[in-house]
Protein backbone atom coordinates (compact mmCIF):
# COMPACT_ATOMS: atom_id res chain seq x y z
CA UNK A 1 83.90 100.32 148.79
CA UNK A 2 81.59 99.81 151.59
CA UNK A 3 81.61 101.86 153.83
CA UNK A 4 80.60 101.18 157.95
CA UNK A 5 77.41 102.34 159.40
CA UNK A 6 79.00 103.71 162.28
CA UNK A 7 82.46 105.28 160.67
CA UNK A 8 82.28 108.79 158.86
CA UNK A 9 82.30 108.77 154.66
CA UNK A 10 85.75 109.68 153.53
CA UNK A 11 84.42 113.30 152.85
CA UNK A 12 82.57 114.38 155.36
CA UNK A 13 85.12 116.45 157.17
CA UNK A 14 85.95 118.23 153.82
CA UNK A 15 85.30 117.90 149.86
CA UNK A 16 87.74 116.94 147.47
CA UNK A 17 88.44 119.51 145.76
CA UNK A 18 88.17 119.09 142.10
CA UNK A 19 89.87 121.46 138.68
CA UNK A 20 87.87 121.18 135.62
CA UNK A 21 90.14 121.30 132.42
CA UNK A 22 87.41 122.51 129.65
CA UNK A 23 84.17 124.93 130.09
CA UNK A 24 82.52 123.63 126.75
CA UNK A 25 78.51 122.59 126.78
CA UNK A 26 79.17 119.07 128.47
CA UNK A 27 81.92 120.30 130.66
CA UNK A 28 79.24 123.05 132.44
CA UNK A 29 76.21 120.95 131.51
CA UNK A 30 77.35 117.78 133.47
CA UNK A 31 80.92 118.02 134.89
CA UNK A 32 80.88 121.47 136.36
CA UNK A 33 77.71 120.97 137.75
CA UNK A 34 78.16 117.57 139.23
CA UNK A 35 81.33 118.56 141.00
CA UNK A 36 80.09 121.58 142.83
CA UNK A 37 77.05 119.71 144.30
CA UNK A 38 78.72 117.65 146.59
CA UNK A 39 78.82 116.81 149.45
CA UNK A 40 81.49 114.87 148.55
CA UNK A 41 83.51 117.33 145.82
CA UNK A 42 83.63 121.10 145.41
CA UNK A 43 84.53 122.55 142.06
CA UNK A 44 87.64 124.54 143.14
CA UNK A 45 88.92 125.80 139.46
CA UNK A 46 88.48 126.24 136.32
CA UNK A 47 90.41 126.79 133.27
CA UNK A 48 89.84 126.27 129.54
CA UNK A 49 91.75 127.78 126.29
CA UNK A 50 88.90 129.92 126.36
CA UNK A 51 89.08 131.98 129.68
CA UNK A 52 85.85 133.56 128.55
CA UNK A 53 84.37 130.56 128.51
CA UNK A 54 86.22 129.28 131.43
CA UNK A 55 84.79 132.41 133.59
CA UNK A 56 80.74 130.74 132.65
CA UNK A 57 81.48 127.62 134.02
CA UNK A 58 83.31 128.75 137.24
CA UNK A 59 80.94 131.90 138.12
CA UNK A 60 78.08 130.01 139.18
CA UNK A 61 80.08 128.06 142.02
CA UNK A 62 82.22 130.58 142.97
CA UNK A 63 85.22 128.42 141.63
CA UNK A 64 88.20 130.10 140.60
CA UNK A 65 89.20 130.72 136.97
CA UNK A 66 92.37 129.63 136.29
CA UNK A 67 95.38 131.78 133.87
CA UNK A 68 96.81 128.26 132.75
CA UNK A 69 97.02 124.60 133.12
CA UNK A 70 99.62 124.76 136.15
CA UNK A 71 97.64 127.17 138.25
CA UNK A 72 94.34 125.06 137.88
CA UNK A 73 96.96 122.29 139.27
CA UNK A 74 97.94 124.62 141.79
CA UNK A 75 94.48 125.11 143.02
CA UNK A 76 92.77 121.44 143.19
CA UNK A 77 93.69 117.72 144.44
CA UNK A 78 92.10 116.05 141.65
CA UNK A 79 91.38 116.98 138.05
CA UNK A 80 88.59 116.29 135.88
CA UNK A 81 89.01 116.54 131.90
CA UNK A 82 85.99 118.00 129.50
CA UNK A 83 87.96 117.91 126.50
CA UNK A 84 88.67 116.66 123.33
CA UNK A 85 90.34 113.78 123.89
CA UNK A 86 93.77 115.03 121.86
CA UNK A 87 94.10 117.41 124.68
CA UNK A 88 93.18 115.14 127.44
CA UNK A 89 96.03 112.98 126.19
CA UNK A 90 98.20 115.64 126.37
CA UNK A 91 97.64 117.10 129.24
CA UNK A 92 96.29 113.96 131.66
CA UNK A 93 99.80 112.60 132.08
CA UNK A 94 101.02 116.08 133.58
CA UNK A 95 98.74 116.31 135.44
CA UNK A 96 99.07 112.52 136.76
CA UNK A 97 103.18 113.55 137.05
CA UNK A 98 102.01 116.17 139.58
CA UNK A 99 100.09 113.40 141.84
CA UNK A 100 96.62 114.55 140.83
CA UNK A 101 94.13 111.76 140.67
CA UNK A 102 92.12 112.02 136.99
CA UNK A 103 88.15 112.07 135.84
CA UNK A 104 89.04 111.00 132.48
CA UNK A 105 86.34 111.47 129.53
CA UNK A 106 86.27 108.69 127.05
CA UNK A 107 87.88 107.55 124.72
CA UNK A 108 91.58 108.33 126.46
CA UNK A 109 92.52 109.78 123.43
CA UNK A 110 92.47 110.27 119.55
CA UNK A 111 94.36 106.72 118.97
CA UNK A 112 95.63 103.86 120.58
CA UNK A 113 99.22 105.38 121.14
CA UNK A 114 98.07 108.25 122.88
CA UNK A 115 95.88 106.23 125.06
CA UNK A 116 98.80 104.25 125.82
CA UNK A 117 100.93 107.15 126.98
CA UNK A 118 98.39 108.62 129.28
CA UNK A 119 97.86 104.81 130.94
CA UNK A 120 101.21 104.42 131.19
CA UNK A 121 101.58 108.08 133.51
CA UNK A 122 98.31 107.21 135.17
CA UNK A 123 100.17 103.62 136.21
CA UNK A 124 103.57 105.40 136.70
CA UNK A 125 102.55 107.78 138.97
CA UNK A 126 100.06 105.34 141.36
CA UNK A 127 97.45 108.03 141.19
CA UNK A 128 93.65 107.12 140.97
CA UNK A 129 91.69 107.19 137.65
CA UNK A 130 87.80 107.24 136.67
CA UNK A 131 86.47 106.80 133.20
CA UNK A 132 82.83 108.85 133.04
CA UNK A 133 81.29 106.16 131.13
CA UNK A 134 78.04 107.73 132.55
CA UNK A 135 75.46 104.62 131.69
CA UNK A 136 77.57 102.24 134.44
CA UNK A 137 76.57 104.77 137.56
CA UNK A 138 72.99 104.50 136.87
CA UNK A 139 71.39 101.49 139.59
CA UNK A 140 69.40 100.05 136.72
CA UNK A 141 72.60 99.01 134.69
CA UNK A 142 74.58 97.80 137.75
CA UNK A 143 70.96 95.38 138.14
CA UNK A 144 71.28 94.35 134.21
CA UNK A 145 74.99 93.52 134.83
CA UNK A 146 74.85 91.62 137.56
CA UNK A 147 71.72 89.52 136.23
CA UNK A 148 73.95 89.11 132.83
CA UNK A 149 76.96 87.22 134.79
CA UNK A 150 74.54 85.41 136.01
CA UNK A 151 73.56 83.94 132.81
CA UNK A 152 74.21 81.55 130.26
CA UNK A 153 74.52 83.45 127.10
CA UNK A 154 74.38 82.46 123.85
CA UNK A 155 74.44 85.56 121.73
CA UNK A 156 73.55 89.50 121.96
CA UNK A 157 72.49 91.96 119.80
CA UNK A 158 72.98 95.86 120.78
CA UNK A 159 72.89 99.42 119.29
CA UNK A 160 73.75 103.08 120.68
CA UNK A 161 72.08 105.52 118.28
CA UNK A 162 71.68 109.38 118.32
CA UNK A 163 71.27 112.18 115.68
CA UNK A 164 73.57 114.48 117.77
CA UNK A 165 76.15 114.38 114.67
CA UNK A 166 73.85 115.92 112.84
CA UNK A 167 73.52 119.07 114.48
CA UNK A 168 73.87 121.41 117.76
CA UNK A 169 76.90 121.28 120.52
CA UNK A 170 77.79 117.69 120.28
CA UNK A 171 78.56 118.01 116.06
CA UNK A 172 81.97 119.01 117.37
CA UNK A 173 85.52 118.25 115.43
CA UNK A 174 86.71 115.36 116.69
CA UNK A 175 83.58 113.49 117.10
CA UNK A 176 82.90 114.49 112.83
CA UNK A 177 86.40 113.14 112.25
CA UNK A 178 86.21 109.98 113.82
CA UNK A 179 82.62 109.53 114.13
CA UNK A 180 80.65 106.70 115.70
CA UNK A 181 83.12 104.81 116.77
CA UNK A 182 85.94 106.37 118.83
CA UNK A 183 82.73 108.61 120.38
CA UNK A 184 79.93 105.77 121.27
CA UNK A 185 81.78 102.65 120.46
CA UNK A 186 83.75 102.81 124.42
CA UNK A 187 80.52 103.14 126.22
CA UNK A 188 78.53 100.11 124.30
CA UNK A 189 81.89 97.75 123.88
CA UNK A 190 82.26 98.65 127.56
CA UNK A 191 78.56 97.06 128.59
CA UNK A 192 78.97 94.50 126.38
CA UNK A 193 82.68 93.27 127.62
CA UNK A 194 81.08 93.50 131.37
CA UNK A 195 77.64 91.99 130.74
CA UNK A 196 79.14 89.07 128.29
CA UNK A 197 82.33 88.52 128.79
CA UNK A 198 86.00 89.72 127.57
CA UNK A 199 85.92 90.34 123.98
CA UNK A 200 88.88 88.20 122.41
CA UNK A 201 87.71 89.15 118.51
CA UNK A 202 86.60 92.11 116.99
CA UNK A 203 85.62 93.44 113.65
CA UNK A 204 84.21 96.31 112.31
CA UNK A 205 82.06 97.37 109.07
CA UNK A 206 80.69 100.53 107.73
CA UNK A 207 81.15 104.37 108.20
CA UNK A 208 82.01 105.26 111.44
CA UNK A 209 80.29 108.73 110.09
CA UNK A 210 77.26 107.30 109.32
CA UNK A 211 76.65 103.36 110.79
CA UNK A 212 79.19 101.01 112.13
CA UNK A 213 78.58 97.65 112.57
CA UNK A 214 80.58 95.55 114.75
CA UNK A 215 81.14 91.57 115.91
CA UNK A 216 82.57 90.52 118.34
CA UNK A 217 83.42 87.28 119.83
CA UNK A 218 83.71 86.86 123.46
CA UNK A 219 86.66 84.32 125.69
CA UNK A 220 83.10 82.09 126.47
CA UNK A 221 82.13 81.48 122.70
CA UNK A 222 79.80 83.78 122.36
CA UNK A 223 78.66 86.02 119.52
CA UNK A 224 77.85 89.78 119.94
CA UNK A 225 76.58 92.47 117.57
CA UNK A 226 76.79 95.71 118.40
CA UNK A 227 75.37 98.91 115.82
CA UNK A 228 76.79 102.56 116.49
CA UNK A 229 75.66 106.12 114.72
CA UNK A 230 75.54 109.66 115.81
CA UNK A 231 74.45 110.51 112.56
CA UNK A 232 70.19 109.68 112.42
CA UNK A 233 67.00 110.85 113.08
CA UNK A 234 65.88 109.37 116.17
CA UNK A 235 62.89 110.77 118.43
CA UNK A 236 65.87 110.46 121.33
CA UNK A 237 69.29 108.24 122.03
CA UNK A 238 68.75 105.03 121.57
CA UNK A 239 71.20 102.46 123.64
CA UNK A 240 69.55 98.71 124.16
CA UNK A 241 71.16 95.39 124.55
CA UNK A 242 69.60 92.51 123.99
CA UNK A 243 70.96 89.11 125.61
CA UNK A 244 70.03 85.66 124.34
CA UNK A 245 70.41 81.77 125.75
CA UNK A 246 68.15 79.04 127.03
CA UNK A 247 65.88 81.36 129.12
CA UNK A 248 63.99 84.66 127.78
CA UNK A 249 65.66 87.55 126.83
CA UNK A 250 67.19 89.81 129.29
CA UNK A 251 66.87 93.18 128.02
CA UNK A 252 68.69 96.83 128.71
CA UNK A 253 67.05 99.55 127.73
CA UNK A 254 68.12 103.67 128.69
CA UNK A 255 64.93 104.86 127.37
CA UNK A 256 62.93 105.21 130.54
CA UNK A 257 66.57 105.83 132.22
CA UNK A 258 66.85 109.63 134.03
CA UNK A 259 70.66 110.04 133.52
CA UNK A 260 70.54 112.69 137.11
CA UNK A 261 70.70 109.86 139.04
CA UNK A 262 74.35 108.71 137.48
CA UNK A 263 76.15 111.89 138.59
CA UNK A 264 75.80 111.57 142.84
CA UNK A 265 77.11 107.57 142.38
CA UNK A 266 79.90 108.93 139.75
CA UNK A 267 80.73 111.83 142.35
CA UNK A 268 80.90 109.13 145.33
CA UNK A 269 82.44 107.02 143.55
CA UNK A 270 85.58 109.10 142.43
CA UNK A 271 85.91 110.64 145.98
CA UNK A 272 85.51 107.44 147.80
CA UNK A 273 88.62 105.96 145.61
CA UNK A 274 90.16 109.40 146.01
CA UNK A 275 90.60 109.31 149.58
CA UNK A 276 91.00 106.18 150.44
CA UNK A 277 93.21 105.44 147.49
CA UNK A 278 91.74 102.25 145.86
CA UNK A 279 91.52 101.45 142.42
CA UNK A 280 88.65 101.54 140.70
CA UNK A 281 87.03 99.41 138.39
CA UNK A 282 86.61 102.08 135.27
CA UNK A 283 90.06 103.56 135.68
CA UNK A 284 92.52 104.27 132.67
CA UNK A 285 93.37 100.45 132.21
CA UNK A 286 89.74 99.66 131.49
CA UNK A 287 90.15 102.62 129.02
CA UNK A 288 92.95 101.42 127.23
CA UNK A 289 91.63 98.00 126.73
CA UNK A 290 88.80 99.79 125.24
CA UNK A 291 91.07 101.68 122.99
CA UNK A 292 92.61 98.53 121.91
CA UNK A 293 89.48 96.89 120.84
CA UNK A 294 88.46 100.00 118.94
CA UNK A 295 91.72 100.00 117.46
CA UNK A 296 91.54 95.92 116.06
CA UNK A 297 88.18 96.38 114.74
CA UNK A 298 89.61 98.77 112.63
CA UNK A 299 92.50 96.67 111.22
CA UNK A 300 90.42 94.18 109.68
């Protein structure tokens, strides 16, 4: 949305007031954080299964800690998730059924049914929905995309790599379980389908604890490759994609990338769509198509 010069932002007469549904590292690292900056949100509650830890992520803001899952609902107009995504899938669609528009955390949940069930109540309800696929807010991938559809590709290599499986906060259940795949796989198959083209073919090889490898064909013939791991020694994340054809390569790169400057386009964003009530691009459907992919590169 663009909005006029001359007409006041959707916000400006008051934030949106946003719940935050988990207090973990991320959730007061990034989410918590983000939301209470404004101008355009205010973090109004809190509440995790944890109220402990629900009480160090609300403090700081002055946002209120919430008993249980209704009264964070009964304190915000929009809801944010920081949670496994098991519990976002569980707890998403009631808070879609109650008219909240949803910050959703990839992937939508642990498998393609669940996904499916939370798209479904995001759809059924007509409430808004935001994927924090964090890499798409920053200005210098929006540039890469929009030079990539302008391109005749012929192939693409990528990678996302981390050691963060290995150790520390992010070496949490779910992301051990599933591994590479379910955890990295959304953001880089997401770049990919946008910078390429739709993916028609996938297939995956490897140990989605360890290294994945996946190819994928796109609707315009081309070939993509795409490596995932969470679980090696790097000096610092790695994600780079590299895109091929008649002219040189165009090249992404998130090394020299400062991730602050995703969170005040994320924030607009998601109030902006909020308020004026128009989809967005990276909204639950995008997330289920994502699911789907994962899920048929892992049937072959």
């Amino acid at each position: 949305m663009t909005t006029h010069p001359t007409e006041p932002a959707p916000w400006t007469h008051r934030p949106l007031d946003v719940g935050l549904v988990g207090a973990g590292p991320w959730a007061r690292a990034m989410h918590a954080r983000m939301l209470a900056t404004g101008p355009e949100t205010r973090l109004s509650a809190v509440w995790a299964r944890r109220p402990e830890a629900a009480r160090l992520a609300a403090t700081p803001y002055a946002a209120h800690v919430a008993a249980d899952f209704e009264e964070l609902l009964d304190h915000c107009e929009a809801v944010a998730f920081a949670v496994p995504p098991a519990v976002q899938a569980e707890l998403a669609p009631l808070a879609a059924k109650r008219g909240k528009p949803l910050l959703l955390e990839k992937p939508l949940g642990p498998d393609l049914a669940a996904a499916r069930r939370l798209a479904d109540a995001v759809a059924e309800a007509d409430v808004v929905s935001q994927l924090v696929l964090t890499k798409r807010y920053h200005p210098a991938t929006r540039a890469f995309l929009a030079a990539a559809r302008a391109r005749d590709i012929a192939g693409a290599r990528s990678c996302y790599l981390h050691g963060a499986f290995l150790g520390g906060d992010f070496a949490t259940g779910w992301r051990l379980e599933h591994g590479a795949l379910l955890d990295l796989g959304p953001h880089l198959l997401d770049l990919l389908d946008a910078a390429v083209g739709p993916i028609t073919e996938i297939r995956a090889t490897g140990d989605p604890r360890r290294w994945t490898e996946l190819t994928c064909e796109h609707a315009n013939g081309t070939v993509s490759q795409a490596s995932l791991s969470g679980a090696v020694d790097v000096p610092r994340a790695l994600t780079r994609i590299e895109l091929f054809g008649a002219e040189a390569p165009l090249v992404y790169d998130t090394a020299e990338i400062d991730h602050e400057e995703c969170w005040p386009i994320l924030r607009r964003d998601f109030a902006t769509a909020v308020r004026t009530h128009t989809p967005t691009e990276l909204d639950a459907r995008r997330g289920l198509y994502l699911q789907s992919l994962i899920d048929r590169a892992t049937e072959h």
